[in-house]
PDB file of N, CA and C in Angstrom:
ATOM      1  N   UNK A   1      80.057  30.825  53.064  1.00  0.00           N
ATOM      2  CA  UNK A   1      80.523  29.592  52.448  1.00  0.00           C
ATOM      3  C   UNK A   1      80.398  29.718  50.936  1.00  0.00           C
ATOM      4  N   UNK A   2      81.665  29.495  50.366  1.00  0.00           N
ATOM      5  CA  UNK A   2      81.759  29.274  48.848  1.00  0.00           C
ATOM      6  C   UNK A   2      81.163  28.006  48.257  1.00  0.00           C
ATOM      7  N   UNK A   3      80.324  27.648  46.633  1.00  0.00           N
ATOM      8  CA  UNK A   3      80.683  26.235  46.273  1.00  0.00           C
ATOM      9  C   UNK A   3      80.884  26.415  45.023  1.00  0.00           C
ATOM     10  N   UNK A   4      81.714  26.319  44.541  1.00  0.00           N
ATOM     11  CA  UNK A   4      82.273  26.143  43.375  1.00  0.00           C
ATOM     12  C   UNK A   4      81.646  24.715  42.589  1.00  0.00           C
ATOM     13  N   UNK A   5      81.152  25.530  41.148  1.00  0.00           N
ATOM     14  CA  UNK A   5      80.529  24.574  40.032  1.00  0.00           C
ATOM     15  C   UNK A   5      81.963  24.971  39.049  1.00  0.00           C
ATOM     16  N   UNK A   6      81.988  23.643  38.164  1.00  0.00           N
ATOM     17  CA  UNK A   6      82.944  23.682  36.986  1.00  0.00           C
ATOM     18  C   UNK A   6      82.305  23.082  35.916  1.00  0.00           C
ATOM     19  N   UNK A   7      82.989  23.347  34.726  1.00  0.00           N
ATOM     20  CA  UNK A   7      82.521  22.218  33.471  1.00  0.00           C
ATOM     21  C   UNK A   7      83.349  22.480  32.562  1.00  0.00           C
ATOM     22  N   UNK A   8      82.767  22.183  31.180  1.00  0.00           N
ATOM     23  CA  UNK A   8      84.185  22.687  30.155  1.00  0.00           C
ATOM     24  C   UNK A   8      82.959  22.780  29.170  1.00  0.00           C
ATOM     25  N   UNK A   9      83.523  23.997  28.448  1.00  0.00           N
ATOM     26  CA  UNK A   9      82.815  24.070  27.253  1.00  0.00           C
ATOM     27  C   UNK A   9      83.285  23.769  26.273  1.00  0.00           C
ATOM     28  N   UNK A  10      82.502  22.401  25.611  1.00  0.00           N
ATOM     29  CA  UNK A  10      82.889  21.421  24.415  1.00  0.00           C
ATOM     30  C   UNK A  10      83.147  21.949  22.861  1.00  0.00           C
ATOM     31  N   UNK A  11      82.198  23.227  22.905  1.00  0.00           N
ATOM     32  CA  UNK A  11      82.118  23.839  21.807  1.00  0.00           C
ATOM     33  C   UNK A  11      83.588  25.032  21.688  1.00  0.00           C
ATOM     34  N   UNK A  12      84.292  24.598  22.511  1.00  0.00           N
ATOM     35  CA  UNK A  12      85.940  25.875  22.561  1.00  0.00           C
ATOM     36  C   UNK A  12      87.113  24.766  22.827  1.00  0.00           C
ATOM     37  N   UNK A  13      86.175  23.520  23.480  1.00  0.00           N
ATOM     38  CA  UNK A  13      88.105  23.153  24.100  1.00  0.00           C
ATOM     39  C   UNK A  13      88.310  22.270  22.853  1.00  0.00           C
ATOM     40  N   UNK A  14      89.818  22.987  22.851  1.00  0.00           N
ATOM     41  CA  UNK A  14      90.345  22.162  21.510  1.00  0.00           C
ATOM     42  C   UNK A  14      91.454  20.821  21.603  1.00  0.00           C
ATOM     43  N   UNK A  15      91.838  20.697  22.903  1.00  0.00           N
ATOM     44  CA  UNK A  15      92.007  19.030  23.955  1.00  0.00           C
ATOM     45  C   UNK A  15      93.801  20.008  23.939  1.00  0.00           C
ATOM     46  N   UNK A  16      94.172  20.969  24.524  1.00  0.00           N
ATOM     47  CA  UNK A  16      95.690  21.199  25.107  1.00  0.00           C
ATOM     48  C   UNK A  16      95.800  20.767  26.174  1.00  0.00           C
ATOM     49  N   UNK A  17      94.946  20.160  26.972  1.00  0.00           N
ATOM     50  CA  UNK A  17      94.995  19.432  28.395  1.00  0.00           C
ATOM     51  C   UNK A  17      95.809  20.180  29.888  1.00  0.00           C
ATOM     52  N   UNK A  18      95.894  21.357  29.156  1.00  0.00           N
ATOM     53  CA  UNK A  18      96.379  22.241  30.293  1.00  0.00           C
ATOM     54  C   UNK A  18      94.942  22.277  31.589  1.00  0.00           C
ATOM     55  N   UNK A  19      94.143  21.794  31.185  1.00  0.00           N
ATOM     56  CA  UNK A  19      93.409  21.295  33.001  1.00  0.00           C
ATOM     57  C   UNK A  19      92.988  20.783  33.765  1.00  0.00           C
ATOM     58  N   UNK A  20      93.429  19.577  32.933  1.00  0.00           N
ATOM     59  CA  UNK A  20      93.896  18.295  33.581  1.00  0.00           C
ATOM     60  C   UNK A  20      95.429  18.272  33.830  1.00  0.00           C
ATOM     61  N   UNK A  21      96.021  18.964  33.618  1.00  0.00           N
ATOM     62  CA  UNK A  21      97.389  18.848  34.081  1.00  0.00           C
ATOM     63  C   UNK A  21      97.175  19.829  35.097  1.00  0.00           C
ATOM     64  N   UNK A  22      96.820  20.409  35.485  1.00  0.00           N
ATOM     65  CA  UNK A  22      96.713  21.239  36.695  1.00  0.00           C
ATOM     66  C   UNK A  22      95.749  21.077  38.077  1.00  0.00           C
ATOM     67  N   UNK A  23      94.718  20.085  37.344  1.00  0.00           N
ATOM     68  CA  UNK A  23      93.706  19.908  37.834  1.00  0.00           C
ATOM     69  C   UNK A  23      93.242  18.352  37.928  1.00  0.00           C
ATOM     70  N   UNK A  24      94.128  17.640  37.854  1.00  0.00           N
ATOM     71  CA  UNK A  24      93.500  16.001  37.164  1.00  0.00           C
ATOM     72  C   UNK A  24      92.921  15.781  38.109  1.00  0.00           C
ATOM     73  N   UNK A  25      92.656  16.268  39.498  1.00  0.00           N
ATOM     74  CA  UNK A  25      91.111  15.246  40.510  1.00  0.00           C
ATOM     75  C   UNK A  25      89.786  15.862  39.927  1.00  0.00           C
ATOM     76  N   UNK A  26      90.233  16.939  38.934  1.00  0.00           N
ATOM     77  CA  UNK A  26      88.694  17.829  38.462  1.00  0.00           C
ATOM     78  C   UNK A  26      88.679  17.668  36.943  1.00  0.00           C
ATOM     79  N   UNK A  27      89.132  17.531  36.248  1.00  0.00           N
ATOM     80  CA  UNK A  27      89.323  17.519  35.130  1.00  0.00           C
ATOM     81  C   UNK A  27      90.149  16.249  34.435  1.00  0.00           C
ATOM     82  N   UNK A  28      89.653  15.316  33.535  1.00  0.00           N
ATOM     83  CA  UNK A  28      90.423  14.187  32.977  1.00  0.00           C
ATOM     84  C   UNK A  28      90.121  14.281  31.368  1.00  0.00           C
ATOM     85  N   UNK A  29      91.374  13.603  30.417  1.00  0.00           N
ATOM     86  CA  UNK A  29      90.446  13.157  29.179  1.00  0.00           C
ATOM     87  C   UNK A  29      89.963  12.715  28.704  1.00  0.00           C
ATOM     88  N   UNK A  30      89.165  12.692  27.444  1.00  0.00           N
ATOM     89  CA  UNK A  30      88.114  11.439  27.223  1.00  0.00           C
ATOM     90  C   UNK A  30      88.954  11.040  26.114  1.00  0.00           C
ATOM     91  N   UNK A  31      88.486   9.945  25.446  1.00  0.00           N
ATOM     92  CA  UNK A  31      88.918   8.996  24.755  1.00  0.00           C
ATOM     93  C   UNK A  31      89.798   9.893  23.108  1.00  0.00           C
ATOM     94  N   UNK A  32      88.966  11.144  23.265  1.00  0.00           N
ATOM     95  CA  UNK A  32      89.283  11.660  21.753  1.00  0.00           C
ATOM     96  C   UNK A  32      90.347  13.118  22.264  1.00  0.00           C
ATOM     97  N   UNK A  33      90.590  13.028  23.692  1.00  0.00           N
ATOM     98  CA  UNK A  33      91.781  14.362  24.193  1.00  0.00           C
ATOM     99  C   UNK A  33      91.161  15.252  24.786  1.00  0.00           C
ATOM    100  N   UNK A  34      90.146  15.426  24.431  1.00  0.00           N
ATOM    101  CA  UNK A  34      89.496  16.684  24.749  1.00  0.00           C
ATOM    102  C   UNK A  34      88.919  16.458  26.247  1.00  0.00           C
ATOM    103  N   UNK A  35      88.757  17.633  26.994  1.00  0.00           N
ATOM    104  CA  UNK A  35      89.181  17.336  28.750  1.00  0.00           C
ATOM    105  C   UNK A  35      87.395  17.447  29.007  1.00  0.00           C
ATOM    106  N   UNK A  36      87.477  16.409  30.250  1.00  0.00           N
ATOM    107  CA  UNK A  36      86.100  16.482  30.896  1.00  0.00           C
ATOM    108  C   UNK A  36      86.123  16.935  32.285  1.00  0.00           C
ATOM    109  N   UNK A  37      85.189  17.483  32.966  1.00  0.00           N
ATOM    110  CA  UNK A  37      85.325  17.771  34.274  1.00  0.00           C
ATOM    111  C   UNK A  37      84.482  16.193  34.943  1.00  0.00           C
ATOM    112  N   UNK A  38      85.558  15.483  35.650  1.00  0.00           N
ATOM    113  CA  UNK A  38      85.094  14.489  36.804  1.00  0.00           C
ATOM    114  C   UNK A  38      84.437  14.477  37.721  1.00  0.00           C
ATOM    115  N   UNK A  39      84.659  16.112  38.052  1.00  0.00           N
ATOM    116  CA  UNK A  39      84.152  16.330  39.584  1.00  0.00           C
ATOM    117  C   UNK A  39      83.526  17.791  39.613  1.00  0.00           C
ATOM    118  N   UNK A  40      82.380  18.268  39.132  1.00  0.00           N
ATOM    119  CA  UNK A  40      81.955  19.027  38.824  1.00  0.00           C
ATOM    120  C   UNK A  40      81.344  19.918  39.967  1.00  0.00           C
ATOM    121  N   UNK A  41      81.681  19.690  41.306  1.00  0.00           N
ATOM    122  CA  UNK A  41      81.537  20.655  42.549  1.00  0.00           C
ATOM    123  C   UNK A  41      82.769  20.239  43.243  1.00  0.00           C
ATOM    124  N   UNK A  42      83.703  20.667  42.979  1.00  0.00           N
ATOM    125  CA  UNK A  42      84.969  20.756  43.913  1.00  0.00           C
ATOM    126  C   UNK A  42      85.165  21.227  45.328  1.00  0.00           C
ATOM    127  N   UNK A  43      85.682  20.633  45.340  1.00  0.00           N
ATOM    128  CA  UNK A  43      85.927  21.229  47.152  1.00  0.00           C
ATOM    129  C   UNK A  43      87.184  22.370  47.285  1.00  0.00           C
ATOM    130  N   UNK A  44      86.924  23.036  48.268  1.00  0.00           N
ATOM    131  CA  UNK A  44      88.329  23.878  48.923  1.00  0.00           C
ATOM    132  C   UNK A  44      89.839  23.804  48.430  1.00  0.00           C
ATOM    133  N   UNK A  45      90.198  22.276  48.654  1.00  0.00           N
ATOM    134  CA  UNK A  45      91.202  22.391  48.378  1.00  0.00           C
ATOM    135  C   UNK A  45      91.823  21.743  47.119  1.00  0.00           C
ATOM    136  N   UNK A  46      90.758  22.085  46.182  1.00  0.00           N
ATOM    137  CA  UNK A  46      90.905  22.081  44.532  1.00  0.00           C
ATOM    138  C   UNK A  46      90.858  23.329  44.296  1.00  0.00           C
ATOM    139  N   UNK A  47      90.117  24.080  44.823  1.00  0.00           N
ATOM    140  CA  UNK A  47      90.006  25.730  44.269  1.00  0.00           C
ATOM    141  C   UNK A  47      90.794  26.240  43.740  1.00  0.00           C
ATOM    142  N   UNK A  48      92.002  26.516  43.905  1.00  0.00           N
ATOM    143  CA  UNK A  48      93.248  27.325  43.637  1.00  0.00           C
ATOM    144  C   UNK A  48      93.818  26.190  42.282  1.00  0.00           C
ATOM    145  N   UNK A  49      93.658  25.260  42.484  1.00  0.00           N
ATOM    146  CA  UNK A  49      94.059  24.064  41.151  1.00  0.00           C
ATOM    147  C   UNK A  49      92.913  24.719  39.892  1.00  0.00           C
ATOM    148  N   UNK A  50      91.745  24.753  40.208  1.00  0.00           N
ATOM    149  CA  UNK A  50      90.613  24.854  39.132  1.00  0.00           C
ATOM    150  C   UNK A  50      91.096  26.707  38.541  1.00  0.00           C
ATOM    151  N   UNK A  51      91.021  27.244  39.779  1.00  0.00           N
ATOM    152  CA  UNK A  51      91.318  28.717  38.848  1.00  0.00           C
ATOM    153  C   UNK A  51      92.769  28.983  37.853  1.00  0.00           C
ATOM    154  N   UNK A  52      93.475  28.158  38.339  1.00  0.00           N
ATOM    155  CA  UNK A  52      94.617  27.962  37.849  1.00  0.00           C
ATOM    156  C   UNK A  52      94.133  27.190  36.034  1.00  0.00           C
ATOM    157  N   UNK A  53      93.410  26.275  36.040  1.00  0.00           N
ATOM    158  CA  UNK A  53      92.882  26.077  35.035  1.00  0.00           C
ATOM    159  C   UNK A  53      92.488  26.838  33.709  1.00  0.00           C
ATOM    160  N   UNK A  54      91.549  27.302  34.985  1.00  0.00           N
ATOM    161  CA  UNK A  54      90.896  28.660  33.966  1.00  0.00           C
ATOM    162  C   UNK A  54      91.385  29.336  33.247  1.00  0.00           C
ATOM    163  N   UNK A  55      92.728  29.928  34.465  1.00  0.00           N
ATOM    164  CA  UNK A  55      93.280  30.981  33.618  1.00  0.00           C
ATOM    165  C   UNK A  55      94.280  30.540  32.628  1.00  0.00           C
ATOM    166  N   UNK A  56      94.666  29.339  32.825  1.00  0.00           N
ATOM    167  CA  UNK A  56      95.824  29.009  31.640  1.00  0.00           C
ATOM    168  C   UNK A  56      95.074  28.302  30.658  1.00  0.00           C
ATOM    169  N   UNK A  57      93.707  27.966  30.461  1.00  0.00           N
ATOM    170  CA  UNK A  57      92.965  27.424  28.989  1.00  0.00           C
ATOM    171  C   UNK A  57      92.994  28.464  27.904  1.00  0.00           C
ATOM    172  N   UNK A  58      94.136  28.491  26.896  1.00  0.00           N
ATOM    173  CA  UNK A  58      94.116  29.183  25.420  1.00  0.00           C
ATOM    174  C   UNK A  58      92.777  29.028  25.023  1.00  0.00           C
ATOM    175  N   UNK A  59      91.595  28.443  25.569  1.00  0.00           N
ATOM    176  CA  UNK A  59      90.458  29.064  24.611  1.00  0.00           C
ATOM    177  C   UNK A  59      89.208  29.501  25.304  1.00  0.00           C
ATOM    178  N   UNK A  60      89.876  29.186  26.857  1.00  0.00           N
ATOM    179  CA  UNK A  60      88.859  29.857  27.887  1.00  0.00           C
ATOM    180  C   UNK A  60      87.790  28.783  28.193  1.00  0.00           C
ATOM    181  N   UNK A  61      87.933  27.646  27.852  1.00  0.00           N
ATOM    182  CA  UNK A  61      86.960  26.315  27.778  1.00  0.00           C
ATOM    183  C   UNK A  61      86.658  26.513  29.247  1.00  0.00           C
ATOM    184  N   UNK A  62      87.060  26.306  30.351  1.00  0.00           N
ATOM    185  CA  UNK A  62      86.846  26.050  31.402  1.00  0.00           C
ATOM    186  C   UNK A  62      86.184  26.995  32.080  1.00  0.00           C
ATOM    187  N   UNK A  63      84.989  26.697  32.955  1.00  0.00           N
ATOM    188  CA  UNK A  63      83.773  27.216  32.940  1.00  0.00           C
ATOM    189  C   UNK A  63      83.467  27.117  34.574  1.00  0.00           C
ATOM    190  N   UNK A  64      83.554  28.600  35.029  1.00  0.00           N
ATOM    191  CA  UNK A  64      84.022  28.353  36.732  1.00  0.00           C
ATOM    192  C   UNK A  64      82.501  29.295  37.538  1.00  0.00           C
ATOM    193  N   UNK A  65      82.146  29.179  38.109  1.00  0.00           N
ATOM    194  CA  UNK A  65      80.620  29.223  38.424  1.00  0.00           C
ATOM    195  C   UNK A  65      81.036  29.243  40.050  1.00  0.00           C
ATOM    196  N   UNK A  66      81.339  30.698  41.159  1.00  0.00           N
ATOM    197  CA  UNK A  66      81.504  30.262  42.460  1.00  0.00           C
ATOM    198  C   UNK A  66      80.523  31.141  43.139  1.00  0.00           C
ATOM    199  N   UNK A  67      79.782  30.543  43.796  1.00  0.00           N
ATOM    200  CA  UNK A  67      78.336  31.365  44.434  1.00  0.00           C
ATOM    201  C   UNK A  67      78.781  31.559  46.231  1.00  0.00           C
ATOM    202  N   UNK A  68      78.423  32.546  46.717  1.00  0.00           N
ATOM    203  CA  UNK A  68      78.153  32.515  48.273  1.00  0.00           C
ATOM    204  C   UNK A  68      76.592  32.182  48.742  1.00  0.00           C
ATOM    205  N   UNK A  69      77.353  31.164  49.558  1.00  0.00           N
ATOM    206  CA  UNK A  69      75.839  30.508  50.291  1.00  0.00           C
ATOM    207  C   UNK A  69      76.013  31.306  51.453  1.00  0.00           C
ATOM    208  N   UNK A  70      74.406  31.877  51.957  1.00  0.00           N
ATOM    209  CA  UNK A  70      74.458  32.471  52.817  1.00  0.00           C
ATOM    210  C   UNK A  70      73.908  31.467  53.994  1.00  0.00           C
ATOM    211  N   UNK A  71      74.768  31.508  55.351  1.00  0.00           N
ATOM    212  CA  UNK A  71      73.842  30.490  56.358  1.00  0.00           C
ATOM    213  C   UNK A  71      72.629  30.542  57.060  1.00  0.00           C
ATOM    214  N   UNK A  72      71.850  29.764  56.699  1.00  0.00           N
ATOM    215  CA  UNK A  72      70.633  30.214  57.175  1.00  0.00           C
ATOM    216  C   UNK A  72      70.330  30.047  58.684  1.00  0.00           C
ATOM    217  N   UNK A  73      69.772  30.585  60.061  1.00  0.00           N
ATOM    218  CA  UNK A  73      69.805  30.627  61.055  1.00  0.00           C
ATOM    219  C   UNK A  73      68.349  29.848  61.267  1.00  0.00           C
TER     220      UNK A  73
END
């Protein structure tokens, strides 16, 4: 099992909103443009929306963190 952590790093994003446009159930803007993550453990079927993020942020702001949980018996 995957869980995907997100965030944005404040100190790079310069508000092109490319991930919230790709991503708006994970990502919205705040009052001054610059994008926040809403939902900072996404589920499954955001995944492919969030990497999509990633890779189209011109300053790399978006900050993708996906761990395997191993099941414990």
């Amino acid at each position: 099992m995957t869980q995907m952590k997100v965030d944005i790093d404040r100190e790079k994003c310069a508000g092109h909103g490319r991930c919230y446009v790709f991503a708006p159930d994970v990502f919205e803007p705040d009052d001054e443009g610059y994008a926040v993550a809403i939902n900072k453990t996404p589920g499954e079927r955001d995944r492919d929306a969030v990497l999509k993020a990633q890779r189209n942020c011109p300053e790399q702001a978006v900050i993708v963190d996906e761990t395997t949980k191993s099941e414990v018996a």
